[in-house]
C-alpha atoms as a PDB file:
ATOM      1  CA  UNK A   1     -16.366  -4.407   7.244  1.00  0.00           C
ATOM      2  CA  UNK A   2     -15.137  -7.456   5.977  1.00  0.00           C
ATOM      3  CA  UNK A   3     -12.519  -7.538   3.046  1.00  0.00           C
ATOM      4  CA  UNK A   4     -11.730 -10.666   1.020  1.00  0.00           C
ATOM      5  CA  UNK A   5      -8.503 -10.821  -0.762  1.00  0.00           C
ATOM      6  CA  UNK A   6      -9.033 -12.151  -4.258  1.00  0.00           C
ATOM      7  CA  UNK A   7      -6.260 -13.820  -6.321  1.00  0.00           C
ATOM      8  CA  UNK A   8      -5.315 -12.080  -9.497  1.00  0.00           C
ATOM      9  CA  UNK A   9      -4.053 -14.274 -12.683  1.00  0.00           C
ATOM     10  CA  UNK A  10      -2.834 -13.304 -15.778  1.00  0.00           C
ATOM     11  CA  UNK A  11      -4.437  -9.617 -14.889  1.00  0.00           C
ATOM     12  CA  UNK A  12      -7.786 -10.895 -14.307  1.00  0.00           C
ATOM     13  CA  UNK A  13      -9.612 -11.582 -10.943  1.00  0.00           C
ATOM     14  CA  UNK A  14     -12.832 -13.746 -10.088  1.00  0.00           C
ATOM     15  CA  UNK A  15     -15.446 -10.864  -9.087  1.00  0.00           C
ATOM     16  CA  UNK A  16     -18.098 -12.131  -6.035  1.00  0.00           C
ATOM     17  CA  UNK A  17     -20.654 -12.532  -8.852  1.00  0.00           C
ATOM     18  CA  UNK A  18     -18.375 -15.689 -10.362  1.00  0.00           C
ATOM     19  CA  UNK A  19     -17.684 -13.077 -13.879  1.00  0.00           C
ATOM     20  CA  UNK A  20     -13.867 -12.792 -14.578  1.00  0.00           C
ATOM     21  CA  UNK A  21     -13.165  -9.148 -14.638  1.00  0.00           C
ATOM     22  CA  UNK A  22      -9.508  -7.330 -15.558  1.00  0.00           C
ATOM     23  CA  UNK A  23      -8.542  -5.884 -11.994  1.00  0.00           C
ATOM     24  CA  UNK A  24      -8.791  -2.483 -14.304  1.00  0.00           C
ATOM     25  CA  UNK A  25     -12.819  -2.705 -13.531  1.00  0.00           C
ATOM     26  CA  UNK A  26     -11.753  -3.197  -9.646  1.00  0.00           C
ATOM     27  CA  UNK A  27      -9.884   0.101  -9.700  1.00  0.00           C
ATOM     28  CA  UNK A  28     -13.460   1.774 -10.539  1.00  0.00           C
ATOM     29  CA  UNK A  29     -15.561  -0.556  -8.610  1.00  0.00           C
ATOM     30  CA  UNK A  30     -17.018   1.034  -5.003  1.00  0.00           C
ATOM     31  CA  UNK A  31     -16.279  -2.625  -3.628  1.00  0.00           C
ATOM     32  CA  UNK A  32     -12.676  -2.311  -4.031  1.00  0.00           C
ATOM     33  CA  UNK A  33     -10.124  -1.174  -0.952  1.00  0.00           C
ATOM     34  CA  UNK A  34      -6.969  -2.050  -1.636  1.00  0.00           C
ATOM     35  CA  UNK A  35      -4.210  -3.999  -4.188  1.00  0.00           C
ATOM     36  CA  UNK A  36      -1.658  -6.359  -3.469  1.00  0.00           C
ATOM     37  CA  UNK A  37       1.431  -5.294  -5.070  1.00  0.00           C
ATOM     38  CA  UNK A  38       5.004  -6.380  -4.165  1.00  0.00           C
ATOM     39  CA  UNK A  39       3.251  -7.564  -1.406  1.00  0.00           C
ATOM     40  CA  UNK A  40       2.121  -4.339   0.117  1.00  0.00           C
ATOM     41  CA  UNK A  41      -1.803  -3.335   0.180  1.00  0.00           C
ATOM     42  CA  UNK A  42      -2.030   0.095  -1.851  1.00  0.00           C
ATOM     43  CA  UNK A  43      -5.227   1.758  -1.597  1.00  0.00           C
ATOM     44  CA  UNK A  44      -7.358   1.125  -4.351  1.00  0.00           C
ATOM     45  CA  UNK A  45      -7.927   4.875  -6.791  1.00  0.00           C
ATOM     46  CA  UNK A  46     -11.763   3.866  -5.640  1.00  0.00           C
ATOM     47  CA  UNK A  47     -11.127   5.130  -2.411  1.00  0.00           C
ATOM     48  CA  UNK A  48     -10.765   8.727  -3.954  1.00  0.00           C
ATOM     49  CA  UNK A  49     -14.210  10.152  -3.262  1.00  0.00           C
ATOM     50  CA  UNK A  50     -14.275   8.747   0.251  1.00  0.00           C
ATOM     51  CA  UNK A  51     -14.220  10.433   3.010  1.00  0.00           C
ATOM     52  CA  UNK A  52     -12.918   8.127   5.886  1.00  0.00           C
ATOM     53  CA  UNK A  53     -10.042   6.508   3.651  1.00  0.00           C
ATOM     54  CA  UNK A  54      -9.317   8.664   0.929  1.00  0.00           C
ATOM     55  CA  UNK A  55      -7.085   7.885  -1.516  1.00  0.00           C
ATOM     56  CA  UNK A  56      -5.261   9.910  -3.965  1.00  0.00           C
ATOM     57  CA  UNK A  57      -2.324   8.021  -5.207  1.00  0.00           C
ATOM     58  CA  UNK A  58      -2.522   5.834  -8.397  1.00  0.00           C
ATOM     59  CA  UNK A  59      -1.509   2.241  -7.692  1.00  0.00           C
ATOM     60  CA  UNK A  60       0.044   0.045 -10.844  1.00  0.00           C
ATOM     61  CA  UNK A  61      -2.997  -2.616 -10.573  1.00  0.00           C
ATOM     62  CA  UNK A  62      -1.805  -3.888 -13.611  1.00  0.00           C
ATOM     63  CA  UNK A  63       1.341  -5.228 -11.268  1.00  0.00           C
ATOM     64  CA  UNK A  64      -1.426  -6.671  -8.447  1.00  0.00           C
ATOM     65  CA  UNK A  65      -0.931 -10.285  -7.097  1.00  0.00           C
ATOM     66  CA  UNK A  66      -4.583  -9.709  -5.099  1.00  0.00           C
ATOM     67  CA  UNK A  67      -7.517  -7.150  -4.807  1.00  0.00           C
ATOM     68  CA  UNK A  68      -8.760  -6.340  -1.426  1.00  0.00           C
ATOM     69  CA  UNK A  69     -12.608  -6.419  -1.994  1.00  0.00           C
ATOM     70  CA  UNK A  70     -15.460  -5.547   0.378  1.00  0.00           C
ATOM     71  CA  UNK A  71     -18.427  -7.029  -1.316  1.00  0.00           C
ATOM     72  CA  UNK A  72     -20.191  -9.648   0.381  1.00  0.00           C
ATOM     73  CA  UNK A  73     -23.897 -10.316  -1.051  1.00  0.00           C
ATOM     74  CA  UNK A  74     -22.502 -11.580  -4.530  1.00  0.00           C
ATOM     75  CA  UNK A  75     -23.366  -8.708  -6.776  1.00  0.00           C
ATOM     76  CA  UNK A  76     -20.369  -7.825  -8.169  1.00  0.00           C
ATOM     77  CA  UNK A  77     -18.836  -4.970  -9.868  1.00  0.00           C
ATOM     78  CA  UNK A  78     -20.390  -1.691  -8.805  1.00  0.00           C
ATOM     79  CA  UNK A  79     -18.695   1.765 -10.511  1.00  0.00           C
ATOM     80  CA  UNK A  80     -18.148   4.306  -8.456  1.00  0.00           C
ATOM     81  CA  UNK A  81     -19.806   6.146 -11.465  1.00  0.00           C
ATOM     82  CA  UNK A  82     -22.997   5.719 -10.476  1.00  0.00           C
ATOM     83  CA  UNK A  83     -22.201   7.328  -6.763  1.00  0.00           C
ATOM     84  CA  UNK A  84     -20.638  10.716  -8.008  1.00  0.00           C
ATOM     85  CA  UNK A  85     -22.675  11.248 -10.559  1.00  0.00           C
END
């Protein structure tokens, strides 16, 4: 899987579908692995429901320099609502 770090300004990042998005959506988004914080990658609360890289700690992405993001076709924001539900 390939992950592309996007840059975070001002609180907002550049989604793969060109929309700026508040890296609040990237905490929910099924696209999202990780956050650059301090500069240390912290698991993105996304990863809760899976199984191979769970994640249960909740990351201050408010704080995040970069979002570690696995989407590659250009779609976008994805919730992980519509996977649990």
């Amino acid at each position: 899987m390939t992950v592309n770090e996007l840059a975070v300004s001002g609180g907002k990042v550049t989604c793969t579908d060109g929309r700026l998005r508040s890296t609040e959506n990237c905490r929910f988004c099924v696209h999202s692995r990780y956050f650059v914080i301090g500069g240390v990658q912290e698991r993105s609360p996304a990863l809760a429901f899976c199984l191979r890289e769970r994640a249960v700690k909740e990351v201050d992405y408010q704080k995040a320099s970069a979002v570690g993001c696995a989407e590659s076709r250009g779609d976008g924001f994805s919730s992980i609502g519509n996977i649990i539900a």
